[in-house]
N, C-alpha and C. Protein backbone atom coordinates (compact mmCIF):
# COMPACT_ATOMS: atom_id res chain seq x y z
N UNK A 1 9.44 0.78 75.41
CA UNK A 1 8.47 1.33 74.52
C UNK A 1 9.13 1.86 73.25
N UNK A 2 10.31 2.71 73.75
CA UNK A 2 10.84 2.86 72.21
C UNK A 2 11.41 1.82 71.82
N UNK A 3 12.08 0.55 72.05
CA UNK A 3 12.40 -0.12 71.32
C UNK A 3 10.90 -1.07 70.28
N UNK A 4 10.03 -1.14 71.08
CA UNK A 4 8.73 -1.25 70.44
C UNK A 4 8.68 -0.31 69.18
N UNK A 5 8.80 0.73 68.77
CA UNK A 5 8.46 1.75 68.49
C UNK A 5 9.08 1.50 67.15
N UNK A 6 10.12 1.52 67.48
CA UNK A 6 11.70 1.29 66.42
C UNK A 6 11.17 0.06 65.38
N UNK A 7 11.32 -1.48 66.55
CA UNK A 7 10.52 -2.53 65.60
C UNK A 7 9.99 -2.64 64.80
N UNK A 8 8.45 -1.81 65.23
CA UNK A 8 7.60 -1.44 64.41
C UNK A 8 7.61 -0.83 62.97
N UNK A 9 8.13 0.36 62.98
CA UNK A 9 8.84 1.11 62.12
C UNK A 9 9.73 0.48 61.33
N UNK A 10 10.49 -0.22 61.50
CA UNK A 10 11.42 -1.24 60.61
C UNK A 10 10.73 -2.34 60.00
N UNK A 11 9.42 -3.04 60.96
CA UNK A 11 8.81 -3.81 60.00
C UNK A 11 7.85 -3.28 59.05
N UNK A 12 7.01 -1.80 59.57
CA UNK A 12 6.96 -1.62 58.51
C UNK A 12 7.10 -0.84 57.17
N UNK A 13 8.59 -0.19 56.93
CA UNK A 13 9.50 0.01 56.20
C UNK A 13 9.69 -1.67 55.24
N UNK A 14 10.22 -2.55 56.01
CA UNK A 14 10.36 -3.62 55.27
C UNK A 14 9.28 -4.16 54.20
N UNK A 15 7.52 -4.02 54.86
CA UNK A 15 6.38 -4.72 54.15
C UNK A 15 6.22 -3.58 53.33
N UNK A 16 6.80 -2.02 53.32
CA UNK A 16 5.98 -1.16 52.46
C UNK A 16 7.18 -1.39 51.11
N UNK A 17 8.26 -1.52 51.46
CA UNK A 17 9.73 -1.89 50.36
C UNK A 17 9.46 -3.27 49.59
N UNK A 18 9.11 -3.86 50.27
CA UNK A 18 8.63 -5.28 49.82
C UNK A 18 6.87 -5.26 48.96
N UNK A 19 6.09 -4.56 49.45
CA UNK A 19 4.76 -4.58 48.53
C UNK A 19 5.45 -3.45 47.08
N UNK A 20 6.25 -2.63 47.32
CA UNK A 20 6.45 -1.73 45.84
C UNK A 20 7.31 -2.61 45.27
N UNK A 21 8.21 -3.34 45.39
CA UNK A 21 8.83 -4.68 44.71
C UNK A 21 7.67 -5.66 44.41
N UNK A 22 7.13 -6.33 45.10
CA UNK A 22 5.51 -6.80 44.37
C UNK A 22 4.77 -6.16 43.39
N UNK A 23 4.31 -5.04 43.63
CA UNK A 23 4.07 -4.06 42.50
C UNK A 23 4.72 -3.94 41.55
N UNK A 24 5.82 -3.75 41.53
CA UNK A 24 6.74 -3.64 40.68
C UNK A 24 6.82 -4.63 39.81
N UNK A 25 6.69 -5.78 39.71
CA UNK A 25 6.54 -7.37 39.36
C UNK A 25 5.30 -7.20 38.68
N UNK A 26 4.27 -7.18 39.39
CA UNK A 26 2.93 -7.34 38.74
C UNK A 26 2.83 -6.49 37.25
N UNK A 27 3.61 -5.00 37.71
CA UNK A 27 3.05 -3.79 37.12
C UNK A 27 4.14 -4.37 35.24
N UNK A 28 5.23 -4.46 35.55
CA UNK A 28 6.15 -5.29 34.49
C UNK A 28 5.24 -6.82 33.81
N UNK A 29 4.71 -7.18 34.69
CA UNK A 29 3.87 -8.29 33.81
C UNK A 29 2.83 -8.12 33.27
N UNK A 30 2.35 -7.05 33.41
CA UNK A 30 1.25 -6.29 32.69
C UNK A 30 2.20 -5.49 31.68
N UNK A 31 2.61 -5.19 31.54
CA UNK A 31 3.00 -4.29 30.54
C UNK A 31 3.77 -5.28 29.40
N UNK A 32 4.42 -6.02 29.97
CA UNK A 32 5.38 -7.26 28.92
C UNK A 32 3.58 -7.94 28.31
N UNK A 33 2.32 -8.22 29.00
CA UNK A 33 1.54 -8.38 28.30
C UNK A 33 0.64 -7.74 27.24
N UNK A 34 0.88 -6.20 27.82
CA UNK A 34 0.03 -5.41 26.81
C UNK A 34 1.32 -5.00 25.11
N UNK A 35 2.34 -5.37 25.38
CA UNK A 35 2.93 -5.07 24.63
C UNK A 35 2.90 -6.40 23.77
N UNK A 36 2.95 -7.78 24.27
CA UNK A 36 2.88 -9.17 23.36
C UNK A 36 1.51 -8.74 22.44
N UNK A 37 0.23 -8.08 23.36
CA UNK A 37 -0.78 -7.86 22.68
C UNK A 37 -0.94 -6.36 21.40
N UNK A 38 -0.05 -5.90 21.44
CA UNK A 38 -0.03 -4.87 20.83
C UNK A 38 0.89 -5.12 19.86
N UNK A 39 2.14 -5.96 19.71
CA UNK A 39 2.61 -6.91 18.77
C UNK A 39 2.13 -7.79 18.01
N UNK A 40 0.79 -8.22 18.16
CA UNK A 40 0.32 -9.30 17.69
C UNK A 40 -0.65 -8.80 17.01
N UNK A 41 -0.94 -7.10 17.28
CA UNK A 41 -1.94 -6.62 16.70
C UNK A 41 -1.43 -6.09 15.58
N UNK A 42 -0.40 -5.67 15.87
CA UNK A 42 0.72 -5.00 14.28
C UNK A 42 1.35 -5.98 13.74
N UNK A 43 1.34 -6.63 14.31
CA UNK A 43 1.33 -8.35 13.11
C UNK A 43 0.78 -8.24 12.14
N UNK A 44 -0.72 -8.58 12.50
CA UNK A 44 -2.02 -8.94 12.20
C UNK A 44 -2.52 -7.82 11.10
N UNK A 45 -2.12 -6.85 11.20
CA UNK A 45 -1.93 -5.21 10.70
C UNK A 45 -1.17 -5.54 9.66
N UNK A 46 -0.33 -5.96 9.41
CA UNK A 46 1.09 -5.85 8.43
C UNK A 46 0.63 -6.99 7.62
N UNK A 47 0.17 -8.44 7.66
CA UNK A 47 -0.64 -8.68 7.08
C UNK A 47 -1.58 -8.88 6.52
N UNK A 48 -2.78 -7.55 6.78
CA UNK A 48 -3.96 -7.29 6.11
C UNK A 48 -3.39 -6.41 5.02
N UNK A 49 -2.17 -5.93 5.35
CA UNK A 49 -1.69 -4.55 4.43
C UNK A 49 -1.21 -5.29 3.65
N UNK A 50 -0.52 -6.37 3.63
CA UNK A 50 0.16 -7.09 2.83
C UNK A 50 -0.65 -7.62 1.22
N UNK A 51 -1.60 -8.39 2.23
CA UNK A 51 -2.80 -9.02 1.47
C UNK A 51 -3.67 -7.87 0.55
N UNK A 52 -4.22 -6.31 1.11
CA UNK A 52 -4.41 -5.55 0.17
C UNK A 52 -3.70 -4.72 -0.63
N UNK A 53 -2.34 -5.26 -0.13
CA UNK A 53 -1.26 -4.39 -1.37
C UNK A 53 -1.19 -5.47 -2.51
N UNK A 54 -1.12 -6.96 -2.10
CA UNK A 54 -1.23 -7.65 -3.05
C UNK A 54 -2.39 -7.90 -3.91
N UNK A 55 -3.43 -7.50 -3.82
CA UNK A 55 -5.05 -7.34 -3.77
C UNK A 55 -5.12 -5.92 -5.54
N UNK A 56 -4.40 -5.03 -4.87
CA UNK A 56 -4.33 -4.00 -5.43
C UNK A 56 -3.63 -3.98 -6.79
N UNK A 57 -2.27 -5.03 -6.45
CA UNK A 57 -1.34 -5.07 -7.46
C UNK A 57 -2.05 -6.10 -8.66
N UNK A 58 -2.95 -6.58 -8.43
CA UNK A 58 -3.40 -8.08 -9.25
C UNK A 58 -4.63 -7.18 -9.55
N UNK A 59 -5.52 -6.41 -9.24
CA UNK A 59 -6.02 -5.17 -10.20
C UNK A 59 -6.05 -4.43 -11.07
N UNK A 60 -4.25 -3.83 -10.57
CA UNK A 60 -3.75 -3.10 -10.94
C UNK A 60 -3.14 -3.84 -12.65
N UNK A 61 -2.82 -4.41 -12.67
CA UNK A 61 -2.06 -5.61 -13.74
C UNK A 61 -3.40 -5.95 -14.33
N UNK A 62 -4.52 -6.53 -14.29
CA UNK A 62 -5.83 -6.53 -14.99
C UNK A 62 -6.20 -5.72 -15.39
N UNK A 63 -6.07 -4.10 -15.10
CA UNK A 63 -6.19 -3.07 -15.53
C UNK A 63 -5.57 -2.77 -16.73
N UNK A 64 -4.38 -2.86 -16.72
CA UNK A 64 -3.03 -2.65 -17.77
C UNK A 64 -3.47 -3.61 -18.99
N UNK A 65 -3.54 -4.76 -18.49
CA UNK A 65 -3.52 -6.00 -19.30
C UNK A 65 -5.08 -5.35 -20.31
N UNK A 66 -6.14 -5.12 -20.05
CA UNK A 66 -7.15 -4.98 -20.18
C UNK A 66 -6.82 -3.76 -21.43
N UNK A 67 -6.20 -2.35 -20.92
CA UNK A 67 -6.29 -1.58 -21.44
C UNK A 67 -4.68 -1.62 -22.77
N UNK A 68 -3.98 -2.65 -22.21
CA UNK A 68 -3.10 -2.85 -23.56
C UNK A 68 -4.19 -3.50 -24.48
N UNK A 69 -5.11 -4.44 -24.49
CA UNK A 69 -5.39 -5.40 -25.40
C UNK A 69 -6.49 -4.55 -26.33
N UNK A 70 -7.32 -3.31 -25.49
CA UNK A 70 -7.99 -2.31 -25.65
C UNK A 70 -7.04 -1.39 -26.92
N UNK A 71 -5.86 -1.05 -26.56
CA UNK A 71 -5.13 -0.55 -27.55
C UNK A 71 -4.47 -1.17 -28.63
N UNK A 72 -4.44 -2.55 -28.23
CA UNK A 72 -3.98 -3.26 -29.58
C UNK A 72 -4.97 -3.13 -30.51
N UNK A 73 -6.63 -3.48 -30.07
CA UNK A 73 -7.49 -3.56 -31.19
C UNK A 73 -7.58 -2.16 -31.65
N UNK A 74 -7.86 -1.06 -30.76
CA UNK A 74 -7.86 -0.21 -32.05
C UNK A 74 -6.91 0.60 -32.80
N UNK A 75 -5.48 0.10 -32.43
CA UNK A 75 -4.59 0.03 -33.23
C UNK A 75 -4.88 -0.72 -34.83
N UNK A 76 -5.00 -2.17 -34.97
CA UNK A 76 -5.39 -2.85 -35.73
C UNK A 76 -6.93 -2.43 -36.70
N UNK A 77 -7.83 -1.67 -35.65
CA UNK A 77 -8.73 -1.24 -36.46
C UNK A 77 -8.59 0.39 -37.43
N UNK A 78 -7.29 1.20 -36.57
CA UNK A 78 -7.01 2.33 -37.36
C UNK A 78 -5.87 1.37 -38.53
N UNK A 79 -4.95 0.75 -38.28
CA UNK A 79 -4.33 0.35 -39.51
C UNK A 79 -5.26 -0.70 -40.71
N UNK A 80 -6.46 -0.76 -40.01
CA UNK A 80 -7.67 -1.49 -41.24
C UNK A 80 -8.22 -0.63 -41.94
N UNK A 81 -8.28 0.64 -41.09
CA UNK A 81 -9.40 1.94 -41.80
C UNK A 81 -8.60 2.33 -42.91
N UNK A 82 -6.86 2.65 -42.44
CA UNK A 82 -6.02 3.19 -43.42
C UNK A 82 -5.77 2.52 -44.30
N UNK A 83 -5.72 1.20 -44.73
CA UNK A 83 -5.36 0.29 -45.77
C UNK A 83 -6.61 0.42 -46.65
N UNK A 84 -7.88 0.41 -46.17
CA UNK A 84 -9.11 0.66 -46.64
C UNK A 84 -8.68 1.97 -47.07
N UNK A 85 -8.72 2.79 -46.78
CA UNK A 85 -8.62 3.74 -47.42
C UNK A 85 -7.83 4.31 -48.29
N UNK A 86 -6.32 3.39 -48.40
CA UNK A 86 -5.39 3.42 -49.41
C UNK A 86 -5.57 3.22 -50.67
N UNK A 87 -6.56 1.44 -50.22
CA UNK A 87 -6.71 0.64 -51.54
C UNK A 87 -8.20 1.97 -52.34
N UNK A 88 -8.69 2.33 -52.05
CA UNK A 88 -9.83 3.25 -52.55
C UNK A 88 -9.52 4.37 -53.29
N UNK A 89 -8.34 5.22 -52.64
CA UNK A 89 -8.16 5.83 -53.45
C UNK A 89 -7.11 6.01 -54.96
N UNK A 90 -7.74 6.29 -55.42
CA UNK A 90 -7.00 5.51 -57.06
C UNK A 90 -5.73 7.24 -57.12
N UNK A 91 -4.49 7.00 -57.53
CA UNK A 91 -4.15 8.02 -57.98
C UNK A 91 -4.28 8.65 -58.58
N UNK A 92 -4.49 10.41 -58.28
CA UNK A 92 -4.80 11.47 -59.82
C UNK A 92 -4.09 11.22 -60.83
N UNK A 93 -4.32 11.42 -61.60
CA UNK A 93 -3.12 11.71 -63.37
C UNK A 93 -2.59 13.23 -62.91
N UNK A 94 -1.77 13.05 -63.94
CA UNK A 94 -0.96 14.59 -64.04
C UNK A 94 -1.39 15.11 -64.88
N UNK A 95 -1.81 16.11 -64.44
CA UNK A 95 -2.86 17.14 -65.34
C UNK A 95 -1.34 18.04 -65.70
N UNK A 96 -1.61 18.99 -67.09
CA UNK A 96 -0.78 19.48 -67.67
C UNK A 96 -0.82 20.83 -66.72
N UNK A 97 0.87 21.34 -66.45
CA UNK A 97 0.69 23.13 -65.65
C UNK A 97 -0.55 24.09 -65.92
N UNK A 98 -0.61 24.70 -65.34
CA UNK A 98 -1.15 25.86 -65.81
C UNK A 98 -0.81 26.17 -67.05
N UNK A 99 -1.60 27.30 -66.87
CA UNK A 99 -1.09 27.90 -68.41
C UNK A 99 -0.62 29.72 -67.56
N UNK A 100 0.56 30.29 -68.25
CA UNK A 100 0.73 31.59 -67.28
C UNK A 100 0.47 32.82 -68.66
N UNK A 101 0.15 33.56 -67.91
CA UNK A 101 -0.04 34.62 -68.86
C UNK A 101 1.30 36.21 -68.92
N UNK A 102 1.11 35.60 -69.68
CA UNK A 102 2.40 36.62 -70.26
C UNK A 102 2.24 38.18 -69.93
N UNK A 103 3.15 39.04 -69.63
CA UNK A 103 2.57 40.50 -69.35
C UNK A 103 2.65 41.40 -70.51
């Protein structure tokens, strides 16, 4: 009977050592999968960021471009006002000093 006993006990020691090694397997292939999936999601991530950083920068440059060409013209329209307004005004004459009064 005790050698019954013993048997027993050793086989099952062996099936409970052997199912946490099964486990162990399964539990690693789940995880090597949630991690391929969680890689593929920060992929996928890094190129949306990509695409709206590049998104941003080609805005950003239409912006510039827009507001240089904005400052060229009214650059060109203050150096039109001032030439206009050069040619208009005619120079004074030289009027003679004062006159000072003596004490």
């Amino acid at each position: 009977m005790q050698k019954l006993i013993v048997v027993a006990f050793a086989a099952l020691c062996l099936v409970g050592t052997g199912s946490l090694a099964l486990a162990d397997d399964a539990m690693t292939g789940d995880m090597g999968k949630m991690k391929d999936e969680m890689k593929a999601e920060k992929d996928t991530m890094k190129g949306d960021m990509k695409a709206k950083k590049e998104e941003m920068k080609g805005k950003m440059k239409a912006h510039k471009d827009a507001m240089k060409v904005k400052r060229h013209e009214m650059k060109e329209k203050m150096k039109a006002h001032k030439d206009a307004a050069k040619s208009q005004a005619a120079p004074a004459p030289m009027s003679a000093p004062a006159p000072t009064t003596a004490p």
